[in-house]
Protein backbone atom coordinates (compact mmCIF):
# COMPACT_ATOMS: atom_id res chain seq x y z
CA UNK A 1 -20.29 -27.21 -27.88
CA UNK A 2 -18.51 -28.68 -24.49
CA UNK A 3 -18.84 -25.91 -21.42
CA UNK A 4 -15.25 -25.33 -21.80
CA UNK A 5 -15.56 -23.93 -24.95
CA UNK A 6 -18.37 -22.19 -24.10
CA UNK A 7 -16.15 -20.40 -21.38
CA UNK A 8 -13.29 -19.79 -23.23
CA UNK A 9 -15.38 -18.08 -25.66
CA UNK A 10 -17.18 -16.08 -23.14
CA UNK A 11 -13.52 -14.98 -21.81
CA UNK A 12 -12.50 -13.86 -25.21
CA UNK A 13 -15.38 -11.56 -25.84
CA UNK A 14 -15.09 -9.96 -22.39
CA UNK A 15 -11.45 -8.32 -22.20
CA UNK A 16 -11.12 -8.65 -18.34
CA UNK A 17 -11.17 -11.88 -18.01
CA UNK A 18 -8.35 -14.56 -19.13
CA UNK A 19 -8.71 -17.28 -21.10
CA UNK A 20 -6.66 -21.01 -21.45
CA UNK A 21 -4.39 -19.70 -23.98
CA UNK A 22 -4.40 -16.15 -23.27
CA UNK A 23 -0.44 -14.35 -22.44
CA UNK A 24 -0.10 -13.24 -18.56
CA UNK A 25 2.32 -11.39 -16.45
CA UNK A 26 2.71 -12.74 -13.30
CA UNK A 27 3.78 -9.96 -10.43
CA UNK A 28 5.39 -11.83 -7.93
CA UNK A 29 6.06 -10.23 -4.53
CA UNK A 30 5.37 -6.58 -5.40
CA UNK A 31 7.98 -6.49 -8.29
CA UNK A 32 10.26 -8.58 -7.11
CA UNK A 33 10.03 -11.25 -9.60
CA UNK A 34 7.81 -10.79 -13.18
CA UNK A 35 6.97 -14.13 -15.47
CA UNK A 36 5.29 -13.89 -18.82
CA UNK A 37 3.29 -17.24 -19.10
CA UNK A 38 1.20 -18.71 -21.28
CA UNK A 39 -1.90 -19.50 -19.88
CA UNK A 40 -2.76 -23.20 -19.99
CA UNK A 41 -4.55 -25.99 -17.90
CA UNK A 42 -1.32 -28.00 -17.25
CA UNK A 43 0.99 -24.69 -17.06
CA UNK A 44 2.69 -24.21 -13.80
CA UNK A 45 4.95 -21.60 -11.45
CA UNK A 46 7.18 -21.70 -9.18
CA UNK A 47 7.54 -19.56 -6.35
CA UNK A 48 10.61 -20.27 -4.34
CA UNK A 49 11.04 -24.07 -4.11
CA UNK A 50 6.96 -24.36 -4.23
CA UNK A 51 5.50 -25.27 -7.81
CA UNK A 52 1.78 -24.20 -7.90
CA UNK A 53 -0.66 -24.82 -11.29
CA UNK A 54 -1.82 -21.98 -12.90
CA UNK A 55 -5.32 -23.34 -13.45
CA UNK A 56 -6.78 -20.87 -10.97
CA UNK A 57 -6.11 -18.07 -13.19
CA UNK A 58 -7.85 -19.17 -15.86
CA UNK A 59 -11.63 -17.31 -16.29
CA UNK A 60 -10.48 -14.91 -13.64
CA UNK A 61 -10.40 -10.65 -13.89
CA UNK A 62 -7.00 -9.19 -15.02
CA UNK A 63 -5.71 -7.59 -11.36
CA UNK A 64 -6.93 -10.36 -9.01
CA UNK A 65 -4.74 -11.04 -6.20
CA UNK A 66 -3.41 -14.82 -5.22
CA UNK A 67 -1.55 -16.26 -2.10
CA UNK A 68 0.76 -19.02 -2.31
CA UNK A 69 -1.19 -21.72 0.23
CA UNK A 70 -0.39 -25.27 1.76
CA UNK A 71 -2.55 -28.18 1.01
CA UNK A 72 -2.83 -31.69 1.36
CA UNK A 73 -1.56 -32.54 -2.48
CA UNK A 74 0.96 -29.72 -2.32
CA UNK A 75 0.94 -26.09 -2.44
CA UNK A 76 -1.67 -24.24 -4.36
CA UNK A 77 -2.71 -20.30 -5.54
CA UNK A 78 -5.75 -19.15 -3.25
CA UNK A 79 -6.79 -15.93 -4.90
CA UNK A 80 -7.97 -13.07 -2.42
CA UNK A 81 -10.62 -11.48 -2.33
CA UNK A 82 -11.40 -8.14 -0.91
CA UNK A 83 -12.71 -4.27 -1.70
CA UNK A 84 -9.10 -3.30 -2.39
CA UNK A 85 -7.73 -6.51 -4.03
CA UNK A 86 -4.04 -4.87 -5.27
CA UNK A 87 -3.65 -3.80 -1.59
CA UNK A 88 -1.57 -6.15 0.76
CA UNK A 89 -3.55 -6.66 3.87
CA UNK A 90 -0.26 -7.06 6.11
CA UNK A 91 0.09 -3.29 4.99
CA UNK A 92 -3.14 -1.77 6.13
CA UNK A 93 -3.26 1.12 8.21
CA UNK A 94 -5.09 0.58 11.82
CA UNK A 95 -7.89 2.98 11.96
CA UNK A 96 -6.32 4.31 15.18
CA UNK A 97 -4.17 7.00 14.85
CA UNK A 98 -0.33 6.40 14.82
CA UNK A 99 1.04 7.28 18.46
CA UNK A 100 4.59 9.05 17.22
CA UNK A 101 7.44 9.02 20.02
CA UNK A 102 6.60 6.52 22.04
CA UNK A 103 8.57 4.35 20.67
CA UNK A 104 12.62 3.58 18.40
CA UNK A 105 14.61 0.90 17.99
CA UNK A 106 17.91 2.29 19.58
CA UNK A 107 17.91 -0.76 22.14
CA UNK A 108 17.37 -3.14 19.37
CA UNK A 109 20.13 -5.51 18.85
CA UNK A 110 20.63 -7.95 15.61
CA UNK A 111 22.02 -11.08 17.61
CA UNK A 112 19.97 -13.51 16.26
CA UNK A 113 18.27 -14.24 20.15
CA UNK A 114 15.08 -12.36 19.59
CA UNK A 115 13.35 -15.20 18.04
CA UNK A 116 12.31 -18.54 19.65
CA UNK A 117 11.09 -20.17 17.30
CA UNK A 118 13.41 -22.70 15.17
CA UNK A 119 13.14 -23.57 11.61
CA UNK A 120 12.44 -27.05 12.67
CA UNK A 121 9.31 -25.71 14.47
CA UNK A 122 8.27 -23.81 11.22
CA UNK A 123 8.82 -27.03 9.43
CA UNK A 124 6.11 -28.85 12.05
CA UNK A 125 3.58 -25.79 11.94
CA UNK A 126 3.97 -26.55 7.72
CA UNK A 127 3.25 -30.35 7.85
CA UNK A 128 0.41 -29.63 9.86
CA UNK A 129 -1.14 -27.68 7.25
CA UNK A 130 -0.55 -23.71 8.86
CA UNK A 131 -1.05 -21.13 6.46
CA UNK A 132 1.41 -18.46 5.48
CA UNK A 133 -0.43 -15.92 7.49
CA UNK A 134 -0.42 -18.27 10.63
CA UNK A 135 3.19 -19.10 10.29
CA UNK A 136 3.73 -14.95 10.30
CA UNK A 137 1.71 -14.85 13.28
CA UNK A 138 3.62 -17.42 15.09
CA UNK A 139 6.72 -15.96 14.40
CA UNK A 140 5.42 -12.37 16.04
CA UNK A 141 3.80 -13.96 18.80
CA UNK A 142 7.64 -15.63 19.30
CA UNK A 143 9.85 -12.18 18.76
CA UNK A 144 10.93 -10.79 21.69
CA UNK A 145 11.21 -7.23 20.44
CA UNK A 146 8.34 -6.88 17.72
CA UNK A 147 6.37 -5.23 20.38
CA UNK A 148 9.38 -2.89 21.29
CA UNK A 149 9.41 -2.05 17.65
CA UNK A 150 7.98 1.23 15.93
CA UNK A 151 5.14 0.85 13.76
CA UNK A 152 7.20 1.35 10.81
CA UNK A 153 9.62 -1.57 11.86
CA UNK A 154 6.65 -3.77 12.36
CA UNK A 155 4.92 -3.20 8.68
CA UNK A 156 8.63 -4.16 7.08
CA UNK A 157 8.63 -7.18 9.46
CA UNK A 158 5.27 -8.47 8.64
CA UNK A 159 6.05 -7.55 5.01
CA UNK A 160 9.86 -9.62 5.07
CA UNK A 161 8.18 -12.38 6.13
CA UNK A 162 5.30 -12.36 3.79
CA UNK A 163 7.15 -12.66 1.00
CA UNK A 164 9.04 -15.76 2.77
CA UNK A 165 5.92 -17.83 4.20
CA UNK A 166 3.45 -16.28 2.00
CA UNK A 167 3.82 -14.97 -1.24
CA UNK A 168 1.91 -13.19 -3.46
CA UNK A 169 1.20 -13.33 -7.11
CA UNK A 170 -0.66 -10.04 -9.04
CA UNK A 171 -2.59 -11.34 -12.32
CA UNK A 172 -1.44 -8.03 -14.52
CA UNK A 173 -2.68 -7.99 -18.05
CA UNK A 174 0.46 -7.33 -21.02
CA UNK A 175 -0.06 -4.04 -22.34
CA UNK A 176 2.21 -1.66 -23.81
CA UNK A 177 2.88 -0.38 -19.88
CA UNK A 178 3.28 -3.39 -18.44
CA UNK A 179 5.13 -5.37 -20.99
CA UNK A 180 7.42 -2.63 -20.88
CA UNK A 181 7.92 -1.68 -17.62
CA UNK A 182 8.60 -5.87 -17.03
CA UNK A 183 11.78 -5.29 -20.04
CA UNK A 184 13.17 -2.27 -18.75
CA UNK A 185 13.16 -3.95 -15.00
CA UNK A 186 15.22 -6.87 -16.00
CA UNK A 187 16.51 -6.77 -19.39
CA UNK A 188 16.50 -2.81 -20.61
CA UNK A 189 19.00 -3.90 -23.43
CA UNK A 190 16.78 -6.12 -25.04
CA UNK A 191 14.33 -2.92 -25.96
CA UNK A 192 17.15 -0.23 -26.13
CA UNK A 193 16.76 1.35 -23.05
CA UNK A 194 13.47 2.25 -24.06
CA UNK A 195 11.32 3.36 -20.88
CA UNK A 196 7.62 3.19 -20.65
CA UNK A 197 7.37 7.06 -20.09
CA UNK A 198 10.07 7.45 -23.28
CA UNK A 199 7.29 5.05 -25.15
CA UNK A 200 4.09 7.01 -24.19
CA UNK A 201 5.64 10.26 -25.40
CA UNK A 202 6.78 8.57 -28.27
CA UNK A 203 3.25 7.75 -29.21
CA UNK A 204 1.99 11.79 -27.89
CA UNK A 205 5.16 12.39 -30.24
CA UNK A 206 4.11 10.89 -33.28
CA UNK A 207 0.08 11.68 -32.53
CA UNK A 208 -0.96 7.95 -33.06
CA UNK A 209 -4.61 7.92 -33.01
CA UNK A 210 -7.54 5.84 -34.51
CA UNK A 211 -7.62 5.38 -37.81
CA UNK A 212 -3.94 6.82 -38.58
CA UNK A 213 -1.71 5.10 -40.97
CA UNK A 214 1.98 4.53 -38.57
CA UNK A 215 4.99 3.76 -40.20
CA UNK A 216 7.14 2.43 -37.66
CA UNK A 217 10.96 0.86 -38.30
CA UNK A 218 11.41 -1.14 -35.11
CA UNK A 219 14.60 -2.52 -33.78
CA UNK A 220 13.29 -3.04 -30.11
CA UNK A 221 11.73 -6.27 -30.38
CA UNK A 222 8.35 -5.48 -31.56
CA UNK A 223 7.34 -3.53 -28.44
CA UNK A 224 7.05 -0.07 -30.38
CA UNK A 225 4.82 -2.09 -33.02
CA UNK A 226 2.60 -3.73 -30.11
CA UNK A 227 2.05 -0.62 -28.65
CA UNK A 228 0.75 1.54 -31.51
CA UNK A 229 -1.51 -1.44 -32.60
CA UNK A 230 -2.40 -1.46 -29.32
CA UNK A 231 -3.64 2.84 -29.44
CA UNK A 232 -4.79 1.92 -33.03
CA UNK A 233 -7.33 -0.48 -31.94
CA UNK A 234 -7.64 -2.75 -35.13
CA UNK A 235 -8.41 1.04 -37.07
CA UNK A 236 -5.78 1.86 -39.17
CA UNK A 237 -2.49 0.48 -40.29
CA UNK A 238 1.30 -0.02 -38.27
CA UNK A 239 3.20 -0.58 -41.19
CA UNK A 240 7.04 -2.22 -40.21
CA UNK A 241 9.82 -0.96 -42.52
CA UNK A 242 12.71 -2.21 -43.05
CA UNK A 243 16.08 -2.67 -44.24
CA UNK A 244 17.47 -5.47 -46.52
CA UNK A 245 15.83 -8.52 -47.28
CA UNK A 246 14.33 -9.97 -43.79
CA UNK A 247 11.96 -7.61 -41.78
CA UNK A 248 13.14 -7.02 -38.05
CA UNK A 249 12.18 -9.23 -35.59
CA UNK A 250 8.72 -8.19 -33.58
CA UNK A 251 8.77 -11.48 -30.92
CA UNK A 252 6.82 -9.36 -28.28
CA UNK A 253 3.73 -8.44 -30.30
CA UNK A 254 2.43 -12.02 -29.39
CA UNK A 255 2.40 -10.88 -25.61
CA UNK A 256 -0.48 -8.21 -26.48
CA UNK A 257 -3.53 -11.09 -26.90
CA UNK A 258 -4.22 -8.71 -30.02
CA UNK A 259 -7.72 -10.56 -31.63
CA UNK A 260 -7.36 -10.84 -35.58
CA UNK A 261 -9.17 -7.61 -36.46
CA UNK A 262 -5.88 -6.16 -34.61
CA UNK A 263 -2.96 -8.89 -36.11
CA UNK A 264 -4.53 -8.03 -40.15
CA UNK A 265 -4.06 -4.51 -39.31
CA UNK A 266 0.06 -5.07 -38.75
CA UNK A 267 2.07 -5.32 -41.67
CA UNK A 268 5.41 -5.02 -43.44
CA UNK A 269 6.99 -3.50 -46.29
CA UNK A 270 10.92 -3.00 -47.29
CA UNK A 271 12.05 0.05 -47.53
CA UNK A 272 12.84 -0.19 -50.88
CA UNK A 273 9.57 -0.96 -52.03
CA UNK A 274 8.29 2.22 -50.16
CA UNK A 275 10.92 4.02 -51.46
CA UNK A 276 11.37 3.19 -54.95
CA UNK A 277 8.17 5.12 -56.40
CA UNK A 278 7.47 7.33 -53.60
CA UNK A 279 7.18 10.33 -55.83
CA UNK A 280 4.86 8.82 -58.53
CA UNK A 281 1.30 8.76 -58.37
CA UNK A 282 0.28 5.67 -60.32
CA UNK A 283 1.60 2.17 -60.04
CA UNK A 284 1.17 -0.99 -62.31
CA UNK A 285 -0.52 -3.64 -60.39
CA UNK A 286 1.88 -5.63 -61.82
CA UNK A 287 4.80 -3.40 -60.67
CA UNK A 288 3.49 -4.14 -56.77
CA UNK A 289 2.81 -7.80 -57.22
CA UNK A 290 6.70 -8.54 -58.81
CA UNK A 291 7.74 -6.48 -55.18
CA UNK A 292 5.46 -8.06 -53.00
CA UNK A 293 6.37 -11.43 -54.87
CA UNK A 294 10.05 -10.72 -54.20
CA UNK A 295 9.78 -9.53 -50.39
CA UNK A 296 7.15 -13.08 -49.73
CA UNK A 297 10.48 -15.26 -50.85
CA UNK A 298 12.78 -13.52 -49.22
CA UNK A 299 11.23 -13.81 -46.02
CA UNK A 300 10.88 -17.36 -46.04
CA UNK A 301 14.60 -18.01 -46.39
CA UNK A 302 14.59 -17.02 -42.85
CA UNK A 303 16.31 -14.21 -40.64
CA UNK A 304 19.41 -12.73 -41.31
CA UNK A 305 22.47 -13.89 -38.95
CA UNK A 306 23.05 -10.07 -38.46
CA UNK A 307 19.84 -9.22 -37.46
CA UNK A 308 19.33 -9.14 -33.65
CA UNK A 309 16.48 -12.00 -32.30
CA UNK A 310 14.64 -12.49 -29.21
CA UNK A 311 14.80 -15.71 -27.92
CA UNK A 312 11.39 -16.94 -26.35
CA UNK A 313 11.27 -17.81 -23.17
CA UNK A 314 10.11 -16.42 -20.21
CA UNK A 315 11.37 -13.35 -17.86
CA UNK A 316 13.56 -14.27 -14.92
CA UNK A 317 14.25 -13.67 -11.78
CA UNK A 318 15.17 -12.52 -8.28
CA UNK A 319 16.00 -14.64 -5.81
CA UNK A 320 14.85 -14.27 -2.61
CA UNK A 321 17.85 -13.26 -1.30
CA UNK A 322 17.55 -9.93 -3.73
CA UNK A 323 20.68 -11.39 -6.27
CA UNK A 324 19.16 -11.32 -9.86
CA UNK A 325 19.26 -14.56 -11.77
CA UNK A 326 18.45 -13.99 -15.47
CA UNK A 327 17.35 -16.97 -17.22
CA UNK A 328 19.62 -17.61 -20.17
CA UNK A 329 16.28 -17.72 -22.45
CA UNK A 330 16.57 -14.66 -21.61
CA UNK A 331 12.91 -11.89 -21.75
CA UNK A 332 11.47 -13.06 -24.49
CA UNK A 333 7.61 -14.39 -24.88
CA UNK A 334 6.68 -17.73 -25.50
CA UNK A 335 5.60 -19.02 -28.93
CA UNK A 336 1.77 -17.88 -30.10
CA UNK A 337 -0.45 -19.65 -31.52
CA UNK A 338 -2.71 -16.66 -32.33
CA UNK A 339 -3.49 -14.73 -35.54
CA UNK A 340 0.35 -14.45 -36.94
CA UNK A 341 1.45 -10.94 -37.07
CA UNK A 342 3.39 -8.74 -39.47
CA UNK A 343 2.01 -10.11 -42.72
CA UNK A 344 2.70 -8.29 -46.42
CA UNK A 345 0.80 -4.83 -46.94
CA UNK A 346 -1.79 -5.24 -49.02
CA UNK A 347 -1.23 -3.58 -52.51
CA UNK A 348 -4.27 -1.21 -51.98
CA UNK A 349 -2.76 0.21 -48.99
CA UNK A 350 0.63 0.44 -50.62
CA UNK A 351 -1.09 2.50 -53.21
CA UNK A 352 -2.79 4.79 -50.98
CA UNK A 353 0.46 5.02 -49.39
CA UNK A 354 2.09 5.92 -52.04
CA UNK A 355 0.04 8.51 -52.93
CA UNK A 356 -1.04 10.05 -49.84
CA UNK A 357 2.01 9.39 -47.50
CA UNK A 358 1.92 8.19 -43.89
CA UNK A 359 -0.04 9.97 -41.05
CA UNK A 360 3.06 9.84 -38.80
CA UNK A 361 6.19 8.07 -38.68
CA UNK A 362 8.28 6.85 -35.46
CA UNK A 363 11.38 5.35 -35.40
CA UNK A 364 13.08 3.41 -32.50
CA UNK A 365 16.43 1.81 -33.85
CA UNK A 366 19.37 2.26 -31.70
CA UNK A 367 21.78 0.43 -34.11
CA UNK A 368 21.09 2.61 -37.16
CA UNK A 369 21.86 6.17 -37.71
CA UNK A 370 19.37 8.19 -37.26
CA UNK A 371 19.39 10.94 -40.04
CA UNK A 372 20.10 8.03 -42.96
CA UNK A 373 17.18 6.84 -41.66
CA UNK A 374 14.79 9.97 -41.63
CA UNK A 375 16.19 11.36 -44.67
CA UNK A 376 15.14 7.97 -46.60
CA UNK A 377 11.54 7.68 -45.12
CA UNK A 378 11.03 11.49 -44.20
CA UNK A 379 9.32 11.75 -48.04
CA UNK A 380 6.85 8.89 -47.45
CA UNK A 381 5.10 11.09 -45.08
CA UNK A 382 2.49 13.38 -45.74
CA UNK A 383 3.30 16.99 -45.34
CA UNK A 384 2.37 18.32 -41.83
CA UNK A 385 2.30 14.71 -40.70
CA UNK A 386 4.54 14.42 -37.39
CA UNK A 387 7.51 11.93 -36.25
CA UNK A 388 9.31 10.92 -33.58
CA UNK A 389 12.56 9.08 -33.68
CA UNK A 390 13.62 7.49 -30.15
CA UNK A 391 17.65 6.89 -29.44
CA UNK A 392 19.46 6.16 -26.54
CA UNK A 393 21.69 8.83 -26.82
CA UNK A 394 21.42 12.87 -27.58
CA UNK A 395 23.97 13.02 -30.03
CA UNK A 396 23.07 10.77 -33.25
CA UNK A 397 19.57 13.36 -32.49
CA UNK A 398 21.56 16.35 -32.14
CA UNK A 399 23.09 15.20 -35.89
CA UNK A 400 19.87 14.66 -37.57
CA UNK A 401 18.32 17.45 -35.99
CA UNK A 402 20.98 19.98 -37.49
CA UNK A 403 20.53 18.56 -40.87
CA UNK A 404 16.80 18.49 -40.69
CA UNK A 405 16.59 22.37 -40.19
CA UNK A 406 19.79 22.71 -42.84
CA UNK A 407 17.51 20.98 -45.79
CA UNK A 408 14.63 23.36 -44.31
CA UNK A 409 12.87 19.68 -43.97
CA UNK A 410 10.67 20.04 -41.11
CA UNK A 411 9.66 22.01 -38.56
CA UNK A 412 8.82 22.52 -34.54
CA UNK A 413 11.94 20.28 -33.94
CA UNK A 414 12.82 19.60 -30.01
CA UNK A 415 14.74 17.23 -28.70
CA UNK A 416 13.06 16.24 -25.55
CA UNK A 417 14.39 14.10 -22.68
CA UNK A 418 11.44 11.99 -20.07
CA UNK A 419 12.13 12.34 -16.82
CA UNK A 420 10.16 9.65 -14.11
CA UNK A 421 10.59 9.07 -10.44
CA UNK A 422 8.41 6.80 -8.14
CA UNK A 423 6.88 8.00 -5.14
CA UNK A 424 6.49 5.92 -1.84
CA UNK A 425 3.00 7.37 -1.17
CA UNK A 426 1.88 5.88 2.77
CA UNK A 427 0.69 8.18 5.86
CA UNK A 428 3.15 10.37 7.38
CA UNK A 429 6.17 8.77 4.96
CA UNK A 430 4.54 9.96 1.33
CA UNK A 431 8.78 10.75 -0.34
CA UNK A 432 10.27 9.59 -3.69
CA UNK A 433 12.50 6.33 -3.83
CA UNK A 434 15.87 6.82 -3.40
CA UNK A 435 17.17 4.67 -6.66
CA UNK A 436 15.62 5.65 -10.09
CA UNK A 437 16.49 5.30 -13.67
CA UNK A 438 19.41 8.13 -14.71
CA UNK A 439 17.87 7.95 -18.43
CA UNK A 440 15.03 6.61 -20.39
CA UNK A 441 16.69 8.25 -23.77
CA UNK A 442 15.89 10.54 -26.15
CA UNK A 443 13.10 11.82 -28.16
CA UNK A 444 13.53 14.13 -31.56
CA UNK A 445 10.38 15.51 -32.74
CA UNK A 446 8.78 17.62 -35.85
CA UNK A 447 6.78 18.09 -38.35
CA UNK A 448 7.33 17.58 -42.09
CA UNK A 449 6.71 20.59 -44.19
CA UNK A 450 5.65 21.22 -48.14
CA UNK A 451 9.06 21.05 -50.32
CA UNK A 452 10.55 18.86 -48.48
CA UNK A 453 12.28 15.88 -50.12
């Protein structure tokens, strides 16, 4: 076995390191730009007008820190390394204490003057093989009113122009957070709206725990589907429902690096094959193998034109000027070559199923109405068994929720709305950010109860 393999091997077995073939998300800049990728020898990224390789991230932790450097064959990632690795070291605090008053900026004037250095002299300083953190140190030791500047103005100085001459790339791992917290950034639309507060509570919601049997109908990509996998942790089955003949698309599962114990354990029924015996106790084998027979050639005719795809790609962009440029392939992940997810139940689950109903059910499908779809899978649940049913707006939940306590179906309904606002926590400045979110959506929750059908 060649030491590469050996490596990669190693990598897989210990979850914080990557791997040549693993999925990243690249923070670039604090936020300012995130790129799924997938990690390969020959991958590359590019930062502004540099293109760096991505080889240095292979074998490395999740959470290491790079910097975008100069060398002799072109510009390359360095990574960092310090005691507080996520921190940015233009951003440190002096140990000295701040000296308040002595100085503002009222006699500061934008004209342009304060800085004598030209960009042809930042061009020299860059042939000769300066670093991003010299080039920021020229430039201060140049400014004519840095020092005249409070130190407040100076960290947002040194920060501008580290993200110019010097940028910085995070290593974050894709997990249910991350992946979407990245979607709701750029392209909310393409997961309904669906915040990563709104998901967590979702999952509290529906009390997805180890070895619970989830039946999920998900219309946001495959992000609600990755996530309770994710919580499941190969115990237990997610179990996709669905509609008509072709099962919803789930694109962003193959962003999770889910091993195979994980991809067996998500699966895929239509609705009608949950639904058609859900009262009866005992099924012919034979009975199961026609469906499942049925639902395998279906799916290989291919998706339905009326069924919403992600196309794969990579997320996209900010410029550095702060416009947003959106790649037309839009968020989407690349192609995986892993385990392939979202495979036929297994009859022997579909029996169990069928006789003992689902430990929970959650629902996150924005184009479908919400009670037609409760009231059809409500009975596949076990009584006492809990669900959660995500929209973007109150009112299709206001509907079902009315109905819901008018069939005496459930109980402990709420409709609950997540609130989230991020904090700016630094010495003597700790207040929230003044833009935020106005909605993540909406969350209707119960319990099933005995006699209801």
């Amino acid at each position: 076995m060649s030491i590469n393999k050996i490596q990669e091997n190693t990598s897989k077995n210990n979850a914080r390191l990557t791997w040549e073939g693993c999925s990243i998300l690249l923070d670039i800049n604090d936020g300012e730009r995130m790129v799924f990728e997938r990690l390969t020898a020959g991958a590359t990224l590019k930062v502004g007008n540099k293109k760096c390789s991505l080889q240095p991230f292979i074998n490395c932790p999740f959470g290491s820190l790079f910097q975008v450097e100069n060398g002799t064959d072109g510009p390359f990632l360095s990574r960092i390394f310090s005691t507080s690795e996520g921190s940015n070291d233009l951003q440190e605090e002096k140990e000295s204490p701040t000296v308040y008053g002595s100085k503002d900026n009222r006699e500061l004037m934008d004209n342009n003057t304060a800085q004598s250095l030209t960009g042809e002299d930042i061009d020299e300083l860059r042939r000769k093989g300066a670093s991003g953190v010299e080039i920021i140190e020229a430039l201060i030791t140049n400014s004519a009113t840095f020092e005249k500047k409070t130190s407040f103005s100076q960290e947002k100085y040194r920060l501008k122009k580290q993200k110019k001459y010097s940028p910085r790339v995070l290593l974050r791992r894709p997990t249910a957070r991350s992946i979407c917290e990245a979607y709701f950034k750029k392209r909310p639309e393409q997961i309904g709206f669906l915040r990563m507060d709104a998901l967590a509570l979702l999952l509290s919601m529906a009390s997805v725990t180890s070895h619970s049997d989830v039946l999920v109908v998900d219309m946001v990509g495959g992000l609600l589907t990755g996530a309770v996998a994710e919580r499941l942790g190969g115990n237990g089955y997610v179990c996709n429902t669905y509609r008509g003949i072709t099962p919803y698309p789930i694109d962003i599962v193959r962003m999770f690096n889910f091993g195979t114990e994980i991809c067996e354990r998500i699966v895929n029924s239509p609705l009608t094959e949950l639904c058609a015996t859900s009262n009866v106790t005992s099924v012919s084998s034979s009975q199961l193998e026609e469906a499942c027979g049925t639902r395998s050639q279906s799916n290989e005719e291919g998706p339905s034109s009326s069924v919403p795809s992600l196309d794969t790609g990579e997320i996209m962009i900010s410029s550095e000027d702060g416009d947003t440029d959106i790649s037309p392939t839009s968020l989407a992940v690349k192609p995986c070559k892993a385990t392939k997810v979202g495979q036929k139940a297994p009859l022997d689950a579909i029996k169990s199923w069928r006789e003992n109903g689902f430990s929970s059910l959650i629902i996150a499908a924005p184009q479908i109405d919400a009670w037609s779809m409760v009231k059809e899978l409500l009975p596949l649940l076990s009584f006492s068994a809990p669900f959660a049913v995500y929209h973007q707006y109150q009112q299709p939940l206001a509907l079902c929720m009315h109905n819901l306590q008018v069939g005496k179906m459930a109980i402990g309904l709420q409709i609950s709305e997540p609130w989230l606002r991020e904090y700016q926590v630094l010495p003597s400045r700790t207040h929230p950010h003044m833009q935020m979110s106005t909605s993540g959506g909406y969350i209707l929750s119960g319990t099933r109860i005995y006699g209801s059908k």
